[in-house]
N, C-alpha and C. Protein backbone atom coordinates (compact mmCIF):
# COMPACT_ATOMS: atom_id res chain seq x y z
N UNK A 1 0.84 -1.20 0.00
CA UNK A 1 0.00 0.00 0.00
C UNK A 1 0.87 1.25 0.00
N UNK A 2 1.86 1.32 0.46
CA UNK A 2 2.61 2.26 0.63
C UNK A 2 3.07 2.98 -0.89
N UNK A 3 3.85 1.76 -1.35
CA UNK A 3 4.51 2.06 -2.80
C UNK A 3 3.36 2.47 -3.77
N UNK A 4 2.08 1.66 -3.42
CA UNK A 4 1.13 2.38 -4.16
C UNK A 4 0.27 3.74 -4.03
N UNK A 5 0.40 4.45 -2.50
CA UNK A 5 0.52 5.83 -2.54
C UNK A 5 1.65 6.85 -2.92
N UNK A 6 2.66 6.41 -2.60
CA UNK A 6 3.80 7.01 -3.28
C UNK A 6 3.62 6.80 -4.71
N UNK A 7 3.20 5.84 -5.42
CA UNK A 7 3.41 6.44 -7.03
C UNK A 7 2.42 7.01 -7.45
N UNK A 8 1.37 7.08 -6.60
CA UNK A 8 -0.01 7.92 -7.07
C UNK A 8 0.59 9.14 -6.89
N UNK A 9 1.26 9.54 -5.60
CA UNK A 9 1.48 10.83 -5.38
C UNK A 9 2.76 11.50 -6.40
N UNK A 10 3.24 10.61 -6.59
CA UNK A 10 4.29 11.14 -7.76
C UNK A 10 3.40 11.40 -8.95
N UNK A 11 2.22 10.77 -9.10
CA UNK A 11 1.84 10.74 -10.30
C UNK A 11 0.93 12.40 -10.55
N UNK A 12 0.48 12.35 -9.26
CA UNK A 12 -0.10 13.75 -9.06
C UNK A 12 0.27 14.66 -9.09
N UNK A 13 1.73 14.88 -8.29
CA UNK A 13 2.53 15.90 -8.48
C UNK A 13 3.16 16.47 -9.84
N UNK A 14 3.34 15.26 -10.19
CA UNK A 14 3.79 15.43 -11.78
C UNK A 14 2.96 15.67 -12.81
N UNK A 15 1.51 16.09 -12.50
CA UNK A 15 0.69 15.90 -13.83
C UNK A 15 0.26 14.83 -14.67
N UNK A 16 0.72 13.96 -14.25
CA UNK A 16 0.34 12.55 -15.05
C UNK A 16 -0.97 12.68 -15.48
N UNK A 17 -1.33 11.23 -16.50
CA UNK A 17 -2.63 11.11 -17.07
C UNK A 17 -2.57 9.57 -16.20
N UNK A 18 -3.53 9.54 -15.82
CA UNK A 18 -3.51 7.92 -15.84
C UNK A 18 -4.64 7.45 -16.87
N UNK A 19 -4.22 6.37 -17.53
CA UNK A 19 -4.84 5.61 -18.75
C UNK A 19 -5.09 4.56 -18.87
N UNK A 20 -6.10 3.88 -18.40
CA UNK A 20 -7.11 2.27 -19.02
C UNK A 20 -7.10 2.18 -20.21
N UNK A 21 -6.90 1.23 -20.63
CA UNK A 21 -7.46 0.25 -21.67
C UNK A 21 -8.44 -0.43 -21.35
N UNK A 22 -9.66 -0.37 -22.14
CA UNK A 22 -10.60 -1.23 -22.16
C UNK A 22 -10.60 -2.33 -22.80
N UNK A 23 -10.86 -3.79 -22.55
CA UNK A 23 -10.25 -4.75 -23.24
C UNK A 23 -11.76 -5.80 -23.37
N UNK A 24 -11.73 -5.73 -24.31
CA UNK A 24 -12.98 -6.92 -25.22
C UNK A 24 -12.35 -8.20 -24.64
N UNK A 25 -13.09 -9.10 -23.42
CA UNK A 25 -13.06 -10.26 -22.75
C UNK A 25 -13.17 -11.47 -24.30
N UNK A 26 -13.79 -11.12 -24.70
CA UNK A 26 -14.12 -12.31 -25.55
C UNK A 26 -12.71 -12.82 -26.89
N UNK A 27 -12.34 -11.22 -26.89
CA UNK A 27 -11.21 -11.21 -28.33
C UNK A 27 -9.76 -10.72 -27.47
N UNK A 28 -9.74 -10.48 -26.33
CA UNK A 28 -8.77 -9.60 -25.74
C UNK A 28 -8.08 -8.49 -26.50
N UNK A 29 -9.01 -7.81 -27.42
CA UNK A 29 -8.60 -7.06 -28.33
C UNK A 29 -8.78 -5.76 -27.46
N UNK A 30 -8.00 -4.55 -27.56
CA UNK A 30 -8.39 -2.92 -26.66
C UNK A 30 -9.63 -2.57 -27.65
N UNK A 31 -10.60 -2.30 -26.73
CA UNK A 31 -11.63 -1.99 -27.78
C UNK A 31 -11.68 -0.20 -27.13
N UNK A 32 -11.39 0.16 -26.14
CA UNK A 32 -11.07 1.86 -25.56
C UNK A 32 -10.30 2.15 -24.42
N UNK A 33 -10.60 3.30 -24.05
CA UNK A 33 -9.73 3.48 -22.97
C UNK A 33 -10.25 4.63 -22.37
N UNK A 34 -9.98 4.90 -20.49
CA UNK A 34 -10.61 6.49 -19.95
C UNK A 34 -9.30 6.77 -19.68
N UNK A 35 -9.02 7.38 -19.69
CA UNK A 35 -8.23 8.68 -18.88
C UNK A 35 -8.66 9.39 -17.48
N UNK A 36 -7.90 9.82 -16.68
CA UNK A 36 -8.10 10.65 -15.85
C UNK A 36 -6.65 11.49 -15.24
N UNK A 37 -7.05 12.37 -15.67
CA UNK A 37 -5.69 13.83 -15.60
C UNK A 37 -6.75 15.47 -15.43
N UNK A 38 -5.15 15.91 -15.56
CA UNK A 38 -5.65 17.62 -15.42
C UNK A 38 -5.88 17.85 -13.87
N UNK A 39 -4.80 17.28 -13.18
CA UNK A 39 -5.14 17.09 -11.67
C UNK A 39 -5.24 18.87 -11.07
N UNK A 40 -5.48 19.13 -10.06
CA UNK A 40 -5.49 20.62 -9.84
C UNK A 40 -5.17 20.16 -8.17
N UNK A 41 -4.27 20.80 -7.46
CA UNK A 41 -4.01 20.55 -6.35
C UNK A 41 -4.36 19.24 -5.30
N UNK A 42 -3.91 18.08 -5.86
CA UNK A 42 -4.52 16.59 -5.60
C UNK A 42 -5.67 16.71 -5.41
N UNK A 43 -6.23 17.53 -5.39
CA UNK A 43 -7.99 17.34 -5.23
C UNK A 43 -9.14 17.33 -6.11
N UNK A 44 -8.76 17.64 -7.53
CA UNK A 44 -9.48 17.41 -8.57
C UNK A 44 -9.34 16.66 -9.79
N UNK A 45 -9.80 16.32 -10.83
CA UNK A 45 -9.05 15.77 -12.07
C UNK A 45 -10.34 15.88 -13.14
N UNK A 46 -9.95 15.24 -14.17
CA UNK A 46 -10.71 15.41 -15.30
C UNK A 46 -11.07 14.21 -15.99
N UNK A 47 -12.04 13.57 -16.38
CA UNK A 47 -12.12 12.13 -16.81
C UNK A 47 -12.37 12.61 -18.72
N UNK A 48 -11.80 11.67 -19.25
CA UNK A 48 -12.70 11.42 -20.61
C UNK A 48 -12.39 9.88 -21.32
N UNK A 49 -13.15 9.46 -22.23
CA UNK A 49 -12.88 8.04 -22.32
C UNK A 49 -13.17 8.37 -23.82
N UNK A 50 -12.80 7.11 -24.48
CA UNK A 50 -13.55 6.66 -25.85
C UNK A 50 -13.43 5.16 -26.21
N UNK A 51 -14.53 4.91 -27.04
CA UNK A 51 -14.90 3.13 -27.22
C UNK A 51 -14.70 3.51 -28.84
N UNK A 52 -14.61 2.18 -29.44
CA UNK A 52 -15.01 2.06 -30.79
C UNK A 52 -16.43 2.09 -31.22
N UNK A 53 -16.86 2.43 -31.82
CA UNK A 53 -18.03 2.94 -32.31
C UNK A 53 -18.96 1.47 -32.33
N UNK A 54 -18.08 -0.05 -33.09
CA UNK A 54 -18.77 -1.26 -33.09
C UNK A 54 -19.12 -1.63 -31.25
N UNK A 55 -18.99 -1.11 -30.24
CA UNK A 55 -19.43 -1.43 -29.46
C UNK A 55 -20.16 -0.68 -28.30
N UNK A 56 -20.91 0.11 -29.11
CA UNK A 56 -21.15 1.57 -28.70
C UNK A 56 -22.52 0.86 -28.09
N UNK A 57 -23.46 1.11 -27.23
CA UNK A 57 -25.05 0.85 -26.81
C UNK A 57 -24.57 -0.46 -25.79
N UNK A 58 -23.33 -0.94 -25.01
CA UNK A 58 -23.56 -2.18 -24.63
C UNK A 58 -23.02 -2.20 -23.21
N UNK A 59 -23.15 -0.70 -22.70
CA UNK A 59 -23.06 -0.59 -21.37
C UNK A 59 -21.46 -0.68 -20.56
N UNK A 60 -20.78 -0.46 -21.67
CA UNK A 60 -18.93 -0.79 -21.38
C UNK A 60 -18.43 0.51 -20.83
N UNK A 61 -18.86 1.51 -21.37
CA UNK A 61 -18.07 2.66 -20.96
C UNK A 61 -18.62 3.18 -19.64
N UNK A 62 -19.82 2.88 -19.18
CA UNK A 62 -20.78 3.20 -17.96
C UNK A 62 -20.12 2.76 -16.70
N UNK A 63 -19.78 1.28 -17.44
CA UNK A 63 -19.09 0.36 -16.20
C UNK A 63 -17.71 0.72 -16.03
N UNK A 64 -16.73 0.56 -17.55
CA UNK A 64 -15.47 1.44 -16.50
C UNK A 64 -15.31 2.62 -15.99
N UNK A 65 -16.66 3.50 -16.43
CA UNK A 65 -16.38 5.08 -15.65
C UNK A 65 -16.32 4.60 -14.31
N UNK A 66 -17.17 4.00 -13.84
CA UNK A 66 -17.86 3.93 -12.61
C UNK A 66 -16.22 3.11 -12.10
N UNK A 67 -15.33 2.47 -12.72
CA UNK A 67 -14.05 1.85 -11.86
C UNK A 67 -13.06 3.09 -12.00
N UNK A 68 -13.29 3.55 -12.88
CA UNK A 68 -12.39 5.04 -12.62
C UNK A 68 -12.68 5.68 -11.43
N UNK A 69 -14.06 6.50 -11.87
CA UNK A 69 -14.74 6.94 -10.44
C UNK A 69 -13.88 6.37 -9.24
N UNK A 70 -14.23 5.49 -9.05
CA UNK A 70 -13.92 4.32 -7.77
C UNK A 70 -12.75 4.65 -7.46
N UNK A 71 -11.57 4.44 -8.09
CA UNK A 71 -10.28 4.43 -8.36
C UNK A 71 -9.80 6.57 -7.71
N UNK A 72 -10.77 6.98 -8.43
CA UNK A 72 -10.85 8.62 -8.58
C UNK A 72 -10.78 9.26 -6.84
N UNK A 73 -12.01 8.67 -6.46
CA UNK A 73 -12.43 9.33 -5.30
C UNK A 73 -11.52 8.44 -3.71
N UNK A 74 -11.87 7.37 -4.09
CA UNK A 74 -11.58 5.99 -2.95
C UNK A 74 -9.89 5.70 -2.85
N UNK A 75 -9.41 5.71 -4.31
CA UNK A 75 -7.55 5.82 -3.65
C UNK A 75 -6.74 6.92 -3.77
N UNK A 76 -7.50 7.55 -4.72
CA UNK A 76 -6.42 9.27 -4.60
C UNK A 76 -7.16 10.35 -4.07
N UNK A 77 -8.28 9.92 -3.57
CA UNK A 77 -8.74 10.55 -2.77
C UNK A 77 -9.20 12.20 -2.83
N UNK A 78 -9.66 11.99 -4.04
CA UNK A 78 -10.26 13.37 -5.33
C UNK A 78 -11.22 13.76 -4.40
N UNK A 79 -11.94 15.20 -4.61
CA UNK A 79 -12.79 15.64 -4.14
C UNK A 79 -13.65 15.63 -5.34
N UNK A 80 -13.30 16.47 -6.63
CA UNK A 80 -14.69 16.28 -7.30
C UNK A 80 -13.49 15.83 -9.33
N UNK A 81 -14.52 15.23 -9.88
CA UNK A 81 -14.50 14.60 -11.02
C UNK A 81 -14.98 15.28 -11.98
N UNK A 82 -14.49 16.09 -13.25
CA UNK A 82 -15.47 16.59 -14.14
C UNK A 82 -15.10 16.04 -15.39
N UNK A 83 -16.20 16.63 -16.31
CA UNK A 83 -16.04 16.17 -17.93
C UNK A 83 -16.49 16.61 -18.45
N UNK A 84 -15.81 17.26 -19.80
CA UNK A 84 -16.96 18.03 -20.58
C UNK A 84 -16.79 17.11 -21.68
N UNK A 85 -18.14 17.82 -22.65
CA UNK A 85 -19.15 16.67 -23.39
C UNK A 85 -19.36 17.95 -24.44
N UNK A 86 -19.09 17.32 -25.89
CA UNK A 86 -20.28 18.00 -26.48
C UNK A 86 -21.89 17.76 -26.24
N UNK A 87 -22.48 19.15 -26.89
CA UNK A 87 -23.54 19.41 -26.57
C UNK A 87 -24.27 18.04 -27.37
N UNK A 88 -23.84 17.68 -28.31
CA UNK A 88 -24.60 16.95 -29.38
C UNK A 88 -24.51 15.37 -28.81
N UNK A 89 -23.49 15.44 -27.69
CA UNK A 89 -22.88 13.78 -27.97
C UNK A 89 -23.88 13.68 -26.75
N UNK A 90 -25.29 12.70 -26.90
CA UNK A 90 -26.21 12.45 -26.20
C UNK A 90 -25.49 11.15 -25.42
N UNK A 91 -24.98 9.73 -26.31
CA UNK A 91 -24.51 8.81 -25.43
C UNK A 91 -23.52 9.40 -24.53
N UNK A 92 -22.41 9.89 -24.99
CA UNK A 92 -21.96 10.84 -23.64
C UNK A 92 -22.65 11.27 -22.59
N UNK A 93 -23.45 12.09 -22.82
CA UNK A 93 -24.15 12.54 -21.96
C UNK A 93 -24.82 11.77 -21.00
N UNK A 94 -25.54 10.27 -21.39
CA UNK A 94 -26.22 9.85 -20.84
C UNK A 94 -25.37 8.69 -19.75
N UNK A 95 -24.41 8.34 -20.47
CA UNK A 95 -23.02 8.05 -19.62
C UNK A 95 -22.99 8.14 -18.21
N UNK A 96 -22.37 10.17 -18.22
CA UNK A 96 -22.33 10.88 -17.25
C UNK A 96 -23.49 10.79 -16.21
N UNK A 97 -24.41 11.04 -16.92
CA UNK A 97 -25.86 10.65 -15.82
C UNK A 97 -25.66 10.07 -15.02
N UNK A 98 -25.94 8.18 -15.71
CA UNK A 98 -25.73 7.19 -15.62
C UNK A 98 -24.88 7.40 -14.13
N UNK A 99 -23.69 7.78 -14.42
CA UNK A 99 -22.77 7.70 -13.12
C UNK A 99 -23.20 8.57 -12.12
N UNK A 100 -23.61 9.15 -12.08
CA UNK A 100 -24.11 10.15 -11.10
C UNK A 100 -23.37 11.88 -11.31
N UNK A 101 -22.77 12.01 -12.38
CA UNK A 101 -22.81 13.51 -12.69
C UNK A 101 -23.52 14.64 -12.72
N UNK A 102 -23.35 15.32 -12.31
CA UNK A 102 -24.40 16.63 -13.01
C UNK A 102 -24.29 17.75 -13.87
N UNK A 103 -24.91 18.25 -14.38
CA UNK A 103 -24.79 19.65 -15.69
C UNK A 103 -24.66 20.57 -15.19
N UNK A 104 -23.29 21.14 -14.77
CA UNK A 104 -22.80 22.28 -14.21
C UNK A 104 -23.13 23.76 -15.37
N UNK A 105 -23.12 23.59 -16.42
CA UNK A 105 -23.28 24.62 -17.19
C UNK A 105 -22.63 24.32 -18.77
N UNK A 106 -22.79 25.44 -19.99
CA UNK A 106 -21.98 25.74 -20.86
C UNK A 106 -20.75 26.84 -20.83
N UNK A 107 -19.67 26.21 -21.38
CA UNK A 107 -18.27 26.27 -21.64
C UNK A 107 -18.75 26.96 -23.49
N UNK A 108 -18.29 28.18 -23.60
CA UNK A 108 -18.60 28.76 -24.91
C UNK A 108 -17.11 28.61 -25.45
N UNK A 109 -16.91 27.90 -27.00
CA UNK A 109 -15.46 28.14 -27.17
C UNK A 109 -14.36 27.68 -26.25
N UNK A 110 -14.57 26.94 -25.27
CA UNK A 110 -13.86 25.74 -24.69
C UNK A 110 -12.43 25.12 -25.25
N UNK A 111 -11.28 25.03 -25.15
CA UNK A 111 -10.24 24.36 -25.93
C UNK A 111 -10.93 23.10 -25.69
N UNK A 112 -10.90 22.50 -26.58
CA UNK A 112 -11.25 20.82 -26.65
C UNK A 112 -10.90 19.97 -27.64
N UNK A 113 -9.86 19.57 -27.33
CA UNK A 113 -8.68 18.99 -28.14
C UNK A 113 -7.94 20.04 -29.33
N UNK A 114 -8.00 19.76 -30.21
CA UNK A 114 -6.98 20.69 -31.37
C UNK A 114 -8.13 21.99 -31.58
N UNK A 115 -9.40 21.87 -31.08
CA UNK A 115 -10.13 23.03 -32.15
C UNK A 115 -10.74 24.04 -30.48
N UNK A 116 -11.54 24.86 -31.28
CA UNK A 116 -12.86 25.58 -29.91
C UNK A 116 -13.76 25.10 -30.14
N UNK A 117 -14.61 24.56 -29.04
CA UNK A 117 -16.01 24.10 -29.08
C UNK A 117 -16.48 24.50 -27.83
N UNK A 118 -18.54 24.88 -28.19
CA UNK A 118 -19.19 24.96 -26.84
C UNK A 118 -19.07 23.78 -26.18
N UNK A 119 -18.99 23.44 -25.22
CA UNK A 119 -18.87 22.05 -24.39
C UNK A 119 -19.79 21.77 -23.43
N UNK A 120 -20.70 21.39 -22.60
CA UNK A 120 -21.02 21.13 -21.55
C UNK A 120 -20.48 20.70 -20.77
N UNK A 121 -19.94 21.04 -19.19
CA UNK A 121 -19.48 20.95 -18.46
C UNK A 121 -20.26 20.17 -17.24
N UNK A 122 -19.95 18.78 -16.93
CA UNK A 122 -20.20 17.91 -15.79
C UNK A 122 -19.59 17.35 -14.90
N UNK A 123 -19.89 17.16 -13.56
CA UNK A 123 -19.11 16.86 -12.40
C UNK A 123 -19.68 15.77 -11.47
N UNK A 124 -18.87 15.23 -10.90
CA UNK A 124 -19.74 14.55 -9.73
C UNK A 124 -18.49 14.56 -8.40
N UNK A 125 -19.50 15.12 -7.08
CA UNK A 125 -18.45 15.44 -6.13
C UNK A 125 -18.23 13.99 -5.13
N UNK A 126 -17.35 13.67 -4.20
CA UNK A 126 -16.86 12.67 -3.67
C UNK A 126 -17.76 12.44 -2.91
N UNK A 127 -18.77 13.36 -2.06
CA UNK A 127 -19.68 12.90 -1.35
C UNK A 127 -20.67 12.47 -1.76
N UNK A 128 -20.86 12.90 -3.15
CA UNK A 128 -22.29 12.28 -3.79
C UNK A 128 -21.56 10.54 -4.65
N UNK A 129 -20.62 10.25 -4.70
CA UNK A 129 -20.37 9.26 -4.98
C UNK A 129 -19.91 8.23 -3.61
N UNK A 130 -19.63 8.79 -3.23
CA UNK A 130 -19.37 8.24 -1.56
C UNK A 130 -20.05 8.48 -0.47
N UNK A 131 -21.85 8.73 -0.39
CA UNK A 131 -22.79 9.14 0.13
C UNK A 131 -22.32 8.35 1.97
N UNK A 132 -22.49 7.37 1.47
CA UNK A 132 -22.38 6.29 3.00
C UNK A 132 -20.76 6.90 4.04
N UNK A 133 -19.75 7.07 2.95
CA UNK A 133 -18.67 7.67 3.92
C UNK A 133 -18.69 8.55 4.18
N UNK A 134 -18.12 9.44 5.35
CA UNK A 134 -18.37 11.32 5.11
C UNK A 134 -17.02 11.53 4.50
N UNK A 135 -17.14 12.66 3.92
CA UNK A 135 -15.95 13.22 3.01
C UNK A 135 -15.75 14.84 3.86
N UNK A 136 -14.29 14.60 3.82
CA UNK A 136 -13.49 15.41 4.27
C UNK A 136 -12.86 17.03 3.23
């Protein structure tokens, strides 16, 4: 446990991304992967993921948010989780739900990846994912 807070905390300090692969059980092929970076004083970070499109509607990306999450709040001990979404990308959106996020607002012209886009901006804080523990 030790070595594994020490490299989280290196990982934090340093800006790291940490990065899943999502892996198709049946083909062991990477079918996606989440991310979680953009740390802001060990207490925040930023999630985003992507699947291949052939396996889009089958409940994969819902389930590893939710081990990110897990991973997010429970060992590095995040206070709150956000993500922005285009406005258009509904499975996104419904994703975020899904996990217990909420619609903090619009981001006008947003950097989001190489271009500007409006974005929607969503979060979910440690106590609403960790209702039963109290959060500090």
């Amino acid at each position: 446990m030790r070595w594994i807070r020490n490299l989280n905390g290196r990982c934090l300090k340093s800006g790291l991304v940490f990065t899943w692969c999502i892996e198709w059980k049946e083909s062991g092929g990477v079918i996606g992967r989440c991310d979680l970076g953009g740390f802001v004083r060990k207490s925040m970070a930023e999630v985003s993921y992507y699947l291949s499109p052939d396996m889009w509607k089958k409940g994969i990306i819902t389930e590893a948010l939710k081990l990110v999450l897990s991973f997010g709040f429970e060992d590095l001990k995040l206070n709150r989780i956000q993500a922005c979404v285009l406005p258009e990308n509904a499975a996104s959106l419904r994703v975020l739900e899904k996990n217990g996020f909420r619609r903090e607002g619009l981001l006008r012209q947003y950097d989001y990846g190489k271009e500007f886009h409006d974005v929607l901006m969503y979060s979910i804080i440690a106590q609403e994912f960790l209702p039963e523990k109290e959060t500090v």
